[in-house]
PDB file of N, CA and C in Angstrom:
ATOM      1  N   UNK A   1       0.857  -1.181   0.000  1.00  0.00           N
ATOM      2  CA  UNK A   1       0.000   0.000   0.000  1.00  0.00           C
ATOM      3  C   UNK A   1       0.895   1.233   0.000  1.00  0.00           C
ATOM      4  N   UNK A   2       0.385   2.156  -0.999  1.00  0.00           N
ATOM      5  CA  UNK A   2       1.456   3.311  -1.033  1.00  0.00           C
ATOM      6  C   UNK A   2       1.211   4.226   0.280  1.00  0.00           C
ATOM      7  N   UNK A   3       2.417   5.086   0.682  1.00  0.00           N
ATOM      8  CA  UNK A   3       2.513   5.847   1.621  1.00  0.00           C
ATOM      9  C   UNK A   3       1.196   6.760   1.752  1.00  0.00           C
ATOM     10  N   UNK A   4       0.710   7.223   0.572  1.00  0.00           N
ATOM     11  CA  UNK A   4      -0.349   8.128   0.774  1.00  0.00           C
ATOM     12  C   UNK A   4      -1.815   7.054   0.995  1.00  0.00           C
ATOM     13  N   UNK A   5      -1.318   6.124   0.442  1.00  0.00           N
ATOM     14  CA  UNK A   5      -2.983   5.278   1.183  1.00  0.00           C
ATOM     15  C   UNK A   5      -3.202   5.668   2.508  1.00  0.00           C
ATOM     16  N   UNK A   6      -1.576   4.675   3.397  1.00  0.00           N
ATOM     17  CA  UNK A   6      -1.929   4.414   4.648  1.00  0.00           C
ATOM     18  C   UNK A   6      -2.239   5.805   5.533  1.00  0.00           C
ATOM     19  N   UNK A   7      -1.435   6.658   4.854  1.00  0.00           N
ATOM     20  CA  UNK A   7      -2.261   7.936   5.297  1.00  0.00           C
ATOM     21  C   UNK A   7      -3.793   8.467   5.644  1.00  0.00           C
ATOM     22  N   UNK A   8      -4.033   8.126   4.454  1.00  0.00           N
ATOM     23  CA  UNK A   8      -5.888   8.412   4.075  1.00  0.00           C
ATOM     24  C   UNK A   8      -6.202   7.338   5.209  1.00  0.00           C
ATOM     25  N   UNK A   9      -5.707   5.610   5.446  1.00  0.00           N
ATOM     26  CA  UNK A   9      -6.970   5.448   6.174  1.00  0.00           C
ATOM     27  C   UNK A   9      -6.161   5.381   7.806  1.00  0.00           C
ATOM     28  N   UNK A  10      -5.165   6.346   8.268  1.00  0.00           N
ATOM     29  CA  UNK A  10      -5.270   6.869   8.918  1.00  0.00           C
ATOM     30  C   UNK A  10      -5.926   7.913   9.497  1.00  0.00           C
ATOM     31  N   UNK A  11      -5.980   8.745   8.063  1.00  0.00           N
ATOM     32  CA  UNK A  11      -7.318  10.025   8.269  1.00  0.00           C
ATOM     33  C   UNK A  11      -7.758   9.756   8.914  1.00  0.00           C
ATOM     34  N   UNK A  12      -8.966   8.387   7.874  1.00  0.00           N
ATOM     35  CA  UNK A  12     -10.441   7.802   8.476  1.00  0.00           C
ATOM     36  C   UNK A  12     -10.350   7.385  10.020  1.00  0.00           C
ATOM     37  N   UNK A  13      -9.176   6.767  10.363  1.00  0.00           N
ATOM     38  CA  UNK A  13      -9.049   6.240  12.038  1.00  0.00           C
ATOM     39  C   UNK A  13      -9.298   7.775  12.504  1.00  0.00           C
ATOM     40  N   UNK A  14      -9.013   8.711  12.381  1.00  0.00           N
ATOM     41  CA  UNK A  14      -8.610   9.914  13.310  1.00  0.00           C
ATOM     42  C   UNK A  14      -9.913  10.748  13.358  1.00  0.00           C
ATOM     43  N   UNK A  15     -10.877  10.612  12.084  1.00  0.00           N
ATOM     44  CA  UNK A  15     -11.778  11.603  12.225  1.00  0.00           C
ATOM     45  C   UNK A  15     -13.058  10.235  12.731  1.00  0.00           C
ATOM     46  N   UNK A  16     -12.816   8.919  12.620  1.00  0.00           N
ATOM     47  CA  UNK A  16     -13.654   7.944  13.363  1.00  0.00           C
ATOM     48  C   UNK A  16     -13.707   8.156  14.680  1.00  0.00           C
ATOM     49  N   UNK A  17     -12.716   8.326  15.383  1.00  0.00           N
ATOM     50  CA  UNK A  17     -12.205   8.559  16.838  1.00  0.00           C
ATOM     51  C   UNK A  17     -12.868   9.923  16.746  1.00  0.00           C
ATOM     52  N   UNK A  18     -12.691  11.235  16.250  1.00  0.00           N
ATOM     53  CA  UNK A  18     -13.066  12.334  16.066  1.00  0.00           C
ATOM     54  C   UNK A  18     -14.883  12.173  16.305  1.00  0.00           C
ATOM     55  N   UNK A  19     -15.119  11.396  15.461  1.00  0.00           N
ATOM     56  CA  UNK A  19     -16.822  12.081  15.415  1.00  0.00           C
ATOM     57  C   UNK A  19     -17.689  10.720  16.764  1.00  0.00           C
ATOM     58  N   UNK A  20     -16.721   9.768  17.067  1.00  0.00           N
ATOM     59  CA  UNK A  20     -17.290   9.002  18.337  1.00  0.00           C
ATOM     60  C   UNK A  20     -17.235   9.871  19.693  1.00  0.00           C
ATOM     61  N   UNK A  21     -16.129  10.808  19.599  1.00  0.00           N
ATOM     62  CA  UNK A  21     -15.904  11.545  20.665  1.00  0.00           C
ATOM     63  C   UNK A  21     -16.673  12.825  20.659  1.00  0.00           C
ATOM     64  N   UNK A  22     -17.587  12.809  19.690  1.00  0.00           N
ATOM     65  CA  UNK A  22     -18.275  14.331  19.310  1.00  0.00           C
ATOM     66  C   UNK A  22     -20.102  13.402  19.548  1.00  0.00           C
ATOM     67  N   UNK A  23     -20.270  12.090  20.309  1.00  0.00           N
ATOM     68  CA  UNK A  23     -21.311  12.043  20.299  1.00  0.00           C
ATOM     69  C   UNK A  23     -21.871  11.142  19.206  1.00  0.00           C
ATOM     70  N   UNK A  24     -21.524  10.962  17.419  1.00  0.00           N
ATOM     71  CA  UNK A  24     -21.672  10.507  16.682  1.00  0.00           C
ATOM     72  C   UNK A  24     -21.884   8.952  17.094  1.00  0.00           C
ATOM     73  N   UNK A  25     -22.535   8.047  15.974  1.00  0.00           N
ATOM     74  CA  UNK A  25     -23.149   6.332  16.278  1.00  0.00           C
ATOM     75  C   UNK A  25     -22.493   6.118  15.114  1.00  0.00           C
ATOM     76  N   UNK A  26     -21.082   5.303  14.800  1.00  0.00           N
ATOM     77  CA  UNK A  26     -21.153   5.457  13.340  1.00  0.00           C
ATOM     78  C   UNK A  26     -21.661   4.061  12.789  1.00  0.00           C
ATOM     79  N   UNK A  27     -22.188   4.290  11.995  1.00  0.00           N
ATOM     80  CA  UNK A  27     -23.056   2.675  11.110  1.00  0.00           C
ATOM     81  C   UNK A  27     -22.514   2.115  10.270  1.00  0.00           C
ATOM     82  N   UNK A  28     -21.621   3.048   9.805  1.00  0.00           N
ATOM     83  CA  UNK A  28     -20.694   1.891   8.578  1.00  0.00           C
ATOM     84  C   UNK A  28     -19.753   2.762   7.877  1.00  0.00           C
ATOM     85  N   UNK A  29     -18.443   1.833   7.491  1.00  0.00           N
ATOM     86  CA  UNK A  29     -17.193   2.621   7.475  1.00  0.00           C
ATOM     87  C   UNK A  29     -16.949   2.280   6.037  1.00  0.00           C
ATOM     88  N   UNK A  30     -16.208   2.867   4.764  1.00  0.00           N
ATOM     89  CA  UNK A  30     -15.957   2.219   3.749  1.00  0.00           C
ATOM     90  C   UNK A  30     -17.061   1.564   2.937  1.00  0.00           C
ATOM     91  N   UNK A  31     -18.036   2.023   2.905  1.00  0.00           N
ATOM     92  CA  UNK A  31     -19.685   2.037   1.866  1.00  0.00           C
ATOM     93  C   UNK A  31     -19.383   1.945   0.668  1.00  0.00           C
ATOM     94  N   UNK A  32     -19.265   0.681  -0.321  1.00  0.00           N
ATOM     95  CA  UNK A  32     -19.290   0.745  -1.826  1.00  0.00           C
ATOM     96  C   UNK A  32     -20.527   0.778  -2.502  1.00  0.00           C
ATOM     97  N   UNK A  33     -20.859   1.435  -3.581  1.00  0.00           N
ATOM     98  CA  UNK A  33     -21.785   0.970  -4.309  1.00  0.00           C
ATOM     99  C   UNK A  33     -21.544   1.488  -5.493  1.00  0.00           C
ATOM    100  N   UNK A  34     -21.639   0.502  -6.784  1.00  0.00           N
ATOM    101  CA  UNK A  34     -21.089   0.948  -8.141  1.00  0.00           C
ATOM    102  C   UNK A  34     -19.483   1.139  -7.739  1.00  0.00           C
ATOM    103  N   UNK A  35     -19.230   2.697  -8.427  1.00  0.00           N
ATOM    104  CA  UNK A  35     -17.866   3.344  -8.884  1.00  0.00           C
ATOM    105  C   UNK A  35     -17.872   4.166  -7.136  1.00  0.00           C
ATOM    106  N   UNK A  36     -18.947   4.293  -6.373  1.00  0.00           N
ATOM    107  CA  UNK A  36     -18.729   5.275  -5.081  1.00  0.00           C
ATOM    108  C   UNK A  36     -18.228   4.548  -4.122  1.00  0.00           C
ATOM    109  N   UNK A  37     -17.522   4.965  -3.001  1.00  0.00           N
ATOM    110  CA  UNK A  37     -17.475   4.695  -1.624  1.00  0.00           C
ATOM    111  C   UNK A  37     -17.328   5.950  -0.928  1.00  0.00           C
ATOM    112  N   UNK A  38     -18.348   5.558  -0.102  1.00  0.00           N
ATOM    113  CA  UNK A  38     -18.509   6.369   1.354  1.00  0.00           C
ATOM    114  C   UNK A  38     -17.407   6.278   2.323  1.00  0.00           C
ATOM    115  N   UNK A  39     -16.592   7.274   3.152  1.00  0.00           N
ATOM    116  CA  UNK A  39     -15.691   6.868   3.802  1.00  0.00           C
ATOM    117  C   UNK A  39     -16.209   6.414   5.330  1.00  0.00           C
ATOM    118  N   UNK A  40     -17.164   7.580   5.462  1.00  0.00           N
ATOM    119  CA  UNK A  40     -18.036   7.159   6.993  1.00  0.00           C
ATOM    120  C   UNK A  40     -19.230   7.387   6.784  1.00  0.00           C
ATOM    121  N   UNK A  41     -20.606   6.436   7.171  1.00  0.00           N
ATOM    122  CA  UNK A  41     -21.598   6.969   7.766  1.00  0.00           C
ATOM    123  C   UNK A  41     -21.921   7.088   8.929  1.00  0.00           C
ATOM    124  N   UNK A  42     -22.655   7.990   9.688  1.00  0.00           N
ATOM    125  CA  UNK A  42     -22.766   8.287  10.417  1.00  0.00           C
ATOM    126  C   UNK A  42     -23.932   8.537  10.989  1.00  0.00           C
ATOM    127  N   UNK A  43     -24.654   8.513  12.590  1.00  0.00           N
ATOM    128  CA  UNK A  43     -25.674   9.032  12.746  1.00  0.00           C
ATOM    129  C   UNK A  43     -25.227   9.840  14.278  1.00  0.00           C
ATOM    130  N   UNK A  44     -26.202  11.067  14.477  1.00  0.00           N
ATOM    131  CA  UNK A  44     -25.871  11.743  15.529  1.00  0.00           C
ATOM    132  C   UNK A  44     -27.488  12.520  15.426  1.00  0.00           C
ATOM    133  N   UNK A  45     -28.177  11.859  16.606  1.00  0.00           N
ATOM    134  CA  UNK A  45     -29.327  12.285  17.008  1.00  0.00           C
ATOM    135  C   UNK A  45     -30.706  11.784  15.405  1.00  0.00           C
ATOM    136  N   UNK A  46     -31.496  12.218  15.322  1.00  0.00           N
ATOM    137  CA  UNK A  46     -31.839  12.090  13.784  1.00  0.00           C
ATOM    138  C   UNK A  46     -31.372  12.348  12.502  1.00  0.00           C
ATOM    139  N   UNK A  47     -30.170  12.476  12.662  1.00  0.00           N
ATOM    140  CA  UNK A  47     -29.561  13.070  11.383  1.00  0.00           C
ATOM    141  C   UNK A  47     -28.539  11.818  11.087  1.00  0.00           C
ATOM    142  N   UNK A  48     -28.782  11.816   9.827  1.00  0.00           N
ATOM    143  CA  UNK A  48     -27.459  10.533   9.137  1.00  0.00           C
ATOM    144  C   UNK A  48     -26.515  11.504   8.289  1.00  0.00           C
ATOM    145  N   UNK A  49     -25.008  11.280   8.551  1.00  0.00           N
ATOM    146  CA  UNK A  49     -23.865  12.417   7.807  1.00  0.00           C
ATOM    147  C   UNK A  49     -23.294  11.051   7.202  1.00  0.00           C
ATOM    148  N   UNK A  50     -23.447  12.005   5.945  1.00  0.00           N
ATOM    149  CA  UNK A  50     -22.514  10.638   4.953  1.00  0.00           C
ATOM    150  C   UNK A  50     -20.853  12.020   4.635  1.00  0.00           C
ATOM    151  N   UNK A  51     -19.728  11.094   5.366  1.00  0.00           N
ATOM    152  CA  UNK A  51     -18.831  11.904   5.803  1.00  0.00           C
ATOM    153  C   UNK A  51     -17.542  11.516   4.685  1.00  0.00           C
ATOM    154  N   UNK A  52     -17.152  12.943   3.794  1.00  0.00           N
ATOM    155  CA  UNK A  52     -15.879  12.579   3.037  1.00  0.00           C
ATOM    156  C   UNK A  52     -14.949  12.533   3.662  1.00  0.00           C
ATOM    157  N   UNK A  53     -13.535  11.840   3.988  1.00  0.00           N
ATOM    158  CA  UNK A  53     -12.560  12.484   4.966  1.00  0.00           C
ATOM    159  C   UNK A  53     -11.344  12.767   3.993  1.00  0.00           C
ATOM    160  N   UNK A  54     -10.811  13.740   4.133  1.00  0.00           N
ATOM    161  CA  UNK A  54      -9.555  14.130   3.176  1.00  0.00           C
ATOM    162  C   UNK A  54      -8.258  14.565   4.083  1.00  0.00           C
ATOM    163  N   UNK A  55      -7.456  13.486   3.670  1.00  0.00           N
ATOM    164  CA  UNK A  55      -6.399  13.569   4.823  1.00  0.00           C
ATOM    165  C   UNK A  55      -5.144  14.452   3.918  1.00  0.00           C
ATOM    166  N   UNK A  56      -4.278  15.409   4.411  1.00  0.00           N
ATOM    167  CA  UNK A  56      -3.169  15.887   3.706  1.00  0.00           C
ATOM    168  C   UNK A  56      -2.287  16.327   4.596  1.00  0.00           C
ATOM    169  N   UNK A  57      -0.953  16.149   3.679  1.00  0.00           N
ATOM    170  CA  UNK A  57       0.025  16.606   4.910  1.00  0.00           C
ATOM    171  C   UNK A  57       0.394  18.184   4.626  1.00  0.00           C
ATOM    172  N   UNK A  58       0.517  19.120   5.437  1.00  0.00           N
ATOM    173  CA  UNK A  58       1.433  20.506   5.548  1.00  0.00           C
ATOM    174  C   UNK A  58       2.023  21.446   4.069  1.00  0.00           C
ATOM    175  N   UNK A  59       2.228  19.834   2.921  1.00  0.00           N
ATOM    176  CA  UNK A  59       3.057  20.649   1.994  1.00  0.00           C
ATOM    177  C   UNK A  59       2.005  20.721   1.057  1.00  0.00           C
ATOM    178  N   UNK A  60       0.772  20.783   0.834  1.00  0.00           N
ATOM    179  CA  UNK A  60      -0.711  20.982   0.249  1.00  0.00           C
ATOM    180  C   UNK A  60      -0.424  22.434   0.103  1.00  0.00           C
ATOM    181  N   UNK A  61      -0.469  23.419  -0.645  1.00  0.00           N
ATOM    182  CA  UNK A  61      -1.336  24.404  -0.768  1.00  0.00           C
ATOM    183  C   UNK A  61      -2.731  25.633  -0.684  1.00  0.00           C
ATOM    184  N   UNK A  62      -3.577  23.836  -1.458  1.00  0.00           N
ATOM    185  CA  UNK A  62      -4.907  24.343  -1.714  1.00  0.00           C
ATOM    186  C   UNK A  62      -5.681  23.812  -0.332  1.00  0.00           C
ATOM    187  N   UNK A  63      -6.970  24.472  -0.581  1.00  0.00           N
ATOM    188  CA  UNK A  63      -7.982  24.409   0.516  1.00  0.00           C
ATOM    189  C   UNK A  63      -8.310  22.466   0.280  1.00  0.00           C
ATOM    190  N   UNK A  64      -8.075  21.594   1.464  1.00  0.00           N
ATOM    191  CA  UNK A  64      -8.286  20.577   1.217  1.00  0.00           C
ATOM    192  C   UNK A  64      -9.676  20.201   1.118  1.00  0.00           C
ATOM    193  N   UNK A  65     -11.053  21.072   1.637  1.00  0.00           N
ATOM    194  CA  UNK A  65     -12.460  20.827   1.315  1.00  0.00           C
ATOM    195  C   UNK A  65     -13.009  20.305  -0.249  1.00  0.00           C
ATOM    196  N   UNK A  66     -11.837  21.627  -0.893  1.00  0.00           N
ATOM    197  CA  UNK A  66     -12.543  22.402  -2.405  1.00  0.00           C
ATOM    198  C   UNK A  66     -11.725  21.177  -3.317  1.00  0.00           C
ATOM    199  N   UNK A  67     -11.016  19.990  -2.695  1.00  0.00           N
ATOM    200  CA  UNK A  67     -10.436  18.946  -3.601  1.00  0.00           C
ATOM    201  C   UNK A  67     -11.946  18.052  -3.624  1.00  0.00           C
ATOM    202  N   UNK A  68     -12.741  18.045  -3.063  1.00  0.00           N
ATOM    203  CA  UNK A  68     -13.901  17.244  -3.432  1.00  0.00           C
ATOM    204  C   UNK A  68     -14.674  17.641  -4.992  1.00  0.00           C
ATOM    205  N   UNK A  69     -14.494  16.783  -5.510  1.00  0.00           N
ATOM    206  CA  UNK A  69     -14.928  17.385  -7.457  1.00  0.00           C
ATOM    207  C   UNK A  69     -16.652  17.056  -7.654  1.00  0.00           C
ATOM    208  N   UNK A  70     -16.881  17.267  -8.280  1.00  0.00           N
ATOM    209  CA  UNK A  70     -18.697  17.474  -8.692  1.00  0.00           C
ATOM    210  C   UNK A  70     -18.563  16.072  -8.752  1.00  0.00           C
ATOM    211  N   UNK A  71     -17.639  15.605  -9.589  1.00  0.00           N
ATOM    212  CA  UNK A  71     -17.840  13.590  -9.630  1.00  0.00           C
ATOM    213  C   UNK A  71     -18.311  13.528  -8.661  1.00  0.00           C
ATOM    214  N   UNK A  72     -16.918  13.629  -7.884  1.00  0.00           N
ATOM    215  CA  UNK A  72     -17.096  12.773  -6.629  1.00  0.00           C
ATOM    216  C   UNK A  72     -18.302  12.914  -5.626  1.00  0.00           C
ATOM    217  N   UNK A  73     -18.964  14.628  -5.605  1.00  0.00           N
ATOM    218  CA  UNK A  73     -20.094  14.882  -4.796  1.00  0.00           C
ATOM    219  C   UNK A  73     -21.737  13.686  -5.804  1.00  0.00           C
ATOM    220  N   UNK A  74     -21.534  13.631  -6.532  1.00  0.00           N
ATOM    221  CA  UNK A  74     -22.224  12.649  -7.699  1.00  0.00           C
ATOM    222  C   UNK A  74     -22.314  11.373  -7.164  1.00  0.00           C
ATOM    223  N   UNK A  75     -21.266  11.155  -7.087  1.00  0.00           N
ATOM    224  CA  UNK A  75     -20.745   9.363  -6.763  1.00  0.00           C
ATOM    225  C   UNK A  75     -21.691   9.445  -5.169  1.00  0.00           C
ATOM    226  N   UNK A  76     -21.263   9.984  -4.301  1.00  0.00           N
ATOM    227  CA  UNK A  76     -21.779  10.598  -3.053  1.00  0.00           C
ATOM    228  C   UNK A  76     -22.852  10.600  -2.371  1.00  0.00           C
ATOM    229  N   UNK A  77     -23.739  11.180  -3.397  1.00  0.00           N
ATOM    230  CA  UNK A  77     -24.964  11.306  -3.475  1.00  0.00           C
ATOM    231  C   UNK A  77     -25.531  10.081  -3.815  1.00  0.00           C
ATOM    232  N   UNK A  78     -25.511   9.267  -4.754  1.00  0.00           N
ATOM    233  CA  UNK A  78     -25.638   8.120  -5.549  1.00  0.00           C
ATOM    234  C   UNK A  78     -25.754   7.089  -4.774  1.00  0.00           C
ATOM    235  N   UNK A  79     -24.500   6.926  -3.716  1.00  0.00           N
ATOM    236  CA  UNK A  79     -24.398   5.846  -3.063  1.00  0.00           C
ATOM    237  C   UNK A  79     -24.826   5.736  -1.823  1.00  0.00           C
ATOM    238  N   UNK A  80     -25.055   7.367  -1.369  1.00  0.00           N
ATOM    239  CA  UNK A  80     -26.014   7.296  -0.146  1.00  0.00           C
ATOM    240  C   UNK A  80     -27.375   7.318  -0.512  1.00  0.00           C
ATOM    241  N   UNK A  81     -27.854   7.842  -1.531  1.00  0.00           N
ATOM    242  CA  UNK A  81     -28.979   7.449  -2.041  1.00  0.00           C
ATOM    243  C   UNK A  81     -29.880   5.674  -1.760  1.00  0.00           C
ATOM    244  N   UNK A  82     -28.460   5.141  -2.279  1.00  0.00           N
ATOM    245  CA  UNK A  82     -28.893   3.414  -2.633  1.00  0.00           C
ATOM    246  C   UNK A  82     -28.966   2.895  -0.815  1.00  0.00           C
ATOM    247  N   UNK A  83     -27.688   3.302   0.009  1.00  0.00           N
ATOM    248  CA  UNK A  83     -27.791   3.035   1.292  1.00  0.00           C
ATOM    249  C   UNK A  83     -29.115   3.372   2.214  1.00  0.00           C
ATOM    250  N   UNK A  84     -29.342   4.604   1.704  1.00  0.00           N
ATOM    251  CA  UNK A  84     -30.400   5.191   2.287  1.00  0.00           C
ATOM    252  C   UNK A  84     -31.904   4.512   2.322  1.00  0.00           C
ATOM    253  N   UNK A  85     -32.242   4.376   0.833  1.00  0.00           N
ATOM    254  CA  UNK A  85     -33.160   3.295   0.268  1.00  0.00           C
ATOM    255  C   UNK A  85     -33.426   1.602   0.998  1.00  0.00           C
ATOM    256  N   UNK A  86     -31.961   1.111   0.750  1.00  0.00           N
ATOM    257  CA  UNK A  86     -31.946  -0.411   1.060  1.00  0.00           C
ATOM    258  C   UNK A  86     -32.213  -0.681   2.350  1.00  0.00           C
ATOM    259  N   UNK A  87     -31.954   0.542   3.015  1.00  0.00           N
ATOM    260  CA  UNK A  87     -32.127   0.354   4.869  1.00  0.00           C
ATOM    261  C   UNK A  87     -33.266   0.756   5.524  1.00  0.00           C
ATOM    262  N   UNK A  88     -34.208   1.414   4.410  1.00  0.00           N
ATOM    263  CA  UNK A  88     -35.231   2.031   4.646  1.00  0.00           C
ATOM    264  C   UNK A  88     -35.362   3.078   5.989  1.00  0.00           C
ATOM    265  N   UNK A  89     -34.255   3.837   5.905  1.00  0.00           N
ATOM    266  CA  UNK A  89     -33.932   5.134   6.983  1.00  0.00           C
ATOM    267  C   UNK A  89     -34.841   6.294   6.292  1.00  0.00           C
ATOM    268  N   UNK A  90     -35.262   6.600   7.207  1.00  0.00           N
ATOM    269  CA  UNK A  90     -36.389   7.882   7.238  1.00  0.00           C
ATOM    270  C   UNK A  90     -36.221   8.992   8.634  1.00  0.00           C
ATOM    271  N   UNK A  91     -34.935   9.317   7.914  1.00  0.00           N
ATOM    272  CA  UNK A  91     -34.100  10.640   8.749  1.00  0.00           C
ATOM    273  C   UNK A  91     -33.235  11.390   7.948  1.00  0.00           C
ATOM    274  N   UNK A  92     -33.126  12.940   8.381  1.00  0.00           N
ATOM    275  CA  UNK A  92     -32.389  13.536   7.858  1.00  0.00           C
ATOM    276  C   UNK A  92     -31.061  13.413   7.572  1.00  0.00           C
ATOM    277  N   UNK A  93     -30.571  13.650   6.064  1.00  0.00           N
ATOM    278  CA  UNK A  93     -29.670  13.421   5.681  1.00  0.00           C
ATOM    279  C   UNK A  93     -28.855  14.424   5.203  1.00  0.00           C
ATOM    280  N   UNK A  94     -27.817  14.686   5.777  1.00  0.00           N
ATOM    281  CA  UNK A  94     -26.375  15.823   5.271  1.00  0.00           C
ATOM    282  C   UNK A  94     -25.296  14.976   4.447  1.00  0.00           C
ATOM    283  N   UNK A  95     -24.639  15.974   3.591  1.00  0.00           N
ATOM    284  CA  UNK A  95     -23.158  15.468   3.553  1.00  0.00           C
ATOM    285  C   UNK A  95     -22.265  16.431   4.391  1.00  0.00           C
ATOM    286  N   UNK A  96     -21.412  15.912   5.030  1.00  0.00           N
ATOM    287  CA  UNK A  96     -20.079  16.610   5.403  1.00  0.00           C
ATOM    288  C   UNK A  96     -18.775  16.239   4.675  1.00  0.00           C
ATOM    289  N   UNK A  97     -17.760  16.999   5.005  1.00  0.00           N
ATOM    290  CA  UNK A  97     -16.007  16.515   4.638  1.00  0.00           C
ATOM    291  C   UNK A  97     -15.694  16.618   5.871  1.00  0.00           C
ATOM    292  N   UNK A  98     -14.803  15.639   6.538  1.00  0.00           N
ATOM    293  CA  UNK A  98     -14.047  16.277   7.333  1.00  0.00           C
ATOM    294  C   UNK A  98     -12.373  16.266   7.135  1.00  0.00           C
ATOM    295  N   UNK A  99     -11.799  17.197   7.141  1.00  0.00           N
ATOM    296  CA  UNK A  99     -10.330  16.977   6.610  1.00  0.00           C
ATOM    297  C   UNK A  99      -9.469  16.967   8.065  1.00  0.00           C
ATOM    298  N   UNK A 100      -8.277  16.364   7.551  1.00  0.00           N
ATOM    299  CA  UNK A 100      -7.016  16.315   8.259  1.00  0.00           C
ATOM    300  C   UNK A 100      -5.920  17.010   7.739  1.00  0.00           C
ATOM    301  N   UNK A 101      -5.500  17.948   8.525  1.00  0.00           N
ATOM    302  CA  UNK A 101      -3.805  17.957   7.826  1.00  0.00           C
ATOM    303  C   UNK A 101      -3.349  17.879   9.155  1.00  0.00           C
ATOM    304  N   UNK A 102      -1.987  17.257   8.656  1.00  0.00           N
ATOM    305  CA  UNK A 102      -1.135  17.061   9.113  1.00  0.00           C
ATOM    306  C   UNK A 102       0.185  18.237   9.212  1.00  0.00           C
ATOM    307  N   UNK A 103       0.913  18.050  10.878  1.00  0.00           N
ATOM    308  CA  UNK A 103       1.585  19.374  10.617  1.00  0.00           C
ATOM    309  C   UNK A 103       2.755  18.939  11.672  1.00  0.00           C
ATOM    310  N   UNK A 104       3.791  18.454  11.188  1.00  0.00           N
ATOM    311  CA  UNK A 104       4.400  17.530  11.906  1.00  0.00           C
ATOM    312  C   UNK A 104       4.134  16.421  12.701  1.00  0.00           C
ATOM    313  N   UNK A 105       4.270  15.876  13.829  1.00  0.00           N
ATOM    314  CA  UNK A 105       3.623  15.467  13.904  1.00  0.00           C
ATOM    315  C   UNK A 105       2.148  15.647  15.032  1.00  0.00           C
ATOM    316  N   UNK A 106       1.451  16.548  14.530  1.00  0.00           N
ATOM    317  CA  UNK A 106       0.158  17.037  15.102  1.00  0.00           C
ATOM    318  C   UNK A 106      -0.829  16.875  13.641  1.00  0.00           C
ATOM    319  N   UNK A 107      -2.306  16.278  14.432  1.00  0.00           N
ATOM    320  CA  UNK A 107      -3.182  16.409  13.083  1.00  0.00           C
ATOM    321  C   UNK A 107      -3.839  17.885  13.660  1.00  0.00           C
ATOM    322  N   UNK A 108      -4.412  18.531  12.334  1.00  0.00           N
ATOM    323  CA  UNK A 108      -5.582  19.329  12.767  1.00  0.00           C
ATOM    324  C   UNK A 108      -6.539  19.023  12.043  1.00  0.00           C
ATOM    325  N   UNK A 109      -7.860  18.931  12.786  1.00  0.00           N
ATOM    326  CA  UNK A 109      -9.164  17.958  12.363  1.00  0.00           C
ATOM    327  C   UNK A 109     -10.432  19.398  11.964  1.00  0.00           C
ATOM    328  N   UNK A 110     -10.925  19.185  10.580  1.00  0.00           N
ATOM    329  CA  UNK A 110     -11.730  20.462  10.484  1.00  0.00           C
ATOM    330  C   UNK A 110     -13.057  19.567  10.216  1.00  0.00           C
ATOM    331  N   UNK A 111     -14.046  19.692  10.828  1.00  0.00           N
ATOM    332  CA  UNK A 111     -15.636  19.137  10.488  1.00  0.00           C
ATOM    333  C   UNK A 111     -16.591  20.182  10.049  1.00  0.00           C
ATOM    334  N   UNK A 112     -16.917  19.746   8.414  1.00  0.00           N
ATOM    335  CA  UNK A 112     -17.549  21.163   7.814  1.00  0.00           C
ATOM    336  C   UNK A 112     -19.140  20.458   7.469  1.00  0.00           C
ATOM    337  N   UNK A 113     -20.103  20.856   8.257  1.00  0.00           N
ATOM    338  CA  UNK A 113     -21.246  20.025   8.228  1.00  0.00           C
ATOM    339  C   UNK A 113     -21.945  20.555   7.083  1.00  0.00           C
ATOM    340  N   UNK A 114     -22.840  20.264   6.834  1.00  0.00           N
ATOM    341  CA  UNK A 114     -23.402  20.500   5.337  1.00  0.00           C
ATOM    342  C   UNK A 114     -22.327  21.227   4.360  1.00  0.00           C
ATOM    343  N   UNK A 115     -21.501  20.630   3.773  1.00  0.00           N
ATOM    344  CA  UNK A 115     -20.632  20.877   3.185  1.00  0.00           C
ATOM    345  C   UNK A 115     -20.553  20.959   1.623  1.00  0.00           C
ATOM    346  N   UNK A 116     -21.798  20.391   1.306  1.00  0.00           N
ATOM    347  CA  UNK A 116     -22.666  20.312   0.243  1.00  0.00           C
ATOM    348  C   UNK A 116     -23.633  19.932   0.066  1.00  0.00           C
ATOM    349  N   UNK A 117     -24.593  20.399  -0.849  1.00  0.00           N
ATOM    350  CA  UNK A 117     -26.288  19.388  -0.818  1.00  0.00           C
ATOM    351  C   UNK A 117     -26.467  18.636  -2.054  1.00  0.00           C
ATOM    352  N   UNK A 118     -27.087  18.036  -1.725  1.00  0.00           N
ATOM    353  CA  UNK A 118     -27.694  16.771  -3.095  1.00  0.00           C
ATOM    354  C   UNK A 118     -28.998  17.633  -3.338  1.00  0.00           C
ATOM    355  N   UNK A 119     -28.793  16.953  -5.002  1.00  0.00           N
ATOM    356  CA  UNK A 119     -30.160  17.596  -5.603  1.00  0.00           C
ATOM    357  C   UNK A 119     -30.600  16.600  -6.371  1.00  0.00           C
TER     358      UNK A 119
END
């Protein structure tokens, strides 16, 4: 596994730990369906967060939110759609991102709740 995998699903460990400690129930980690995967779902009170996590280290530039592409909000939508359906959940539904960067060795954890909407 390349260096930047084990990264990413370090992310996912860090913002898993992150949103259990914020109260969150999470229901399922790594969600395929088709070409999508979900990194986290989540529930916290009536609300289900289908959660992107974007992990980066320090030497990034750009805003790590705005790396999420229309695909991918597509794919997103799509596959929480089908989850949503098959489980027959009848609760409100958000997307979030939550990113990581990394900054030696310290993470900083950003949780951006409705971070986009499905249409």
């Amino acid at each position: 596994m390349g260096v930047h995998n084990e990264f990413g699903k370090e992310g996912e460990e860090i913002a898993t730990a992150y949103l259990v400690n914020k109260g969150y129930l999470i229901l399922c980690r790594n969600y395929r369906y088709l070409k999508a995967e979900i990194d986290i779902i989540a529930q916290k009170g009536n609300t289900i967060a289908i959660i992107e996590v974007k992990s980066r280290s320090s030497v990034y530039f750009e805003n790590i939110a705005e790396t999420v592409s229309k695909k991918k909000i597509g794919l997103l939508v799509t596959a929480a759609d089908y989850y949503i359906n098959i489980n027959e959940i009848e609760r409100e539904v958000r997307f979030d991102i939550i990113t990581i960067l990394k900054k030696k060795d310290k993470f900083l954890i950003e949780h951006l709740e409705d971070a986009f909407y499905h249409f």
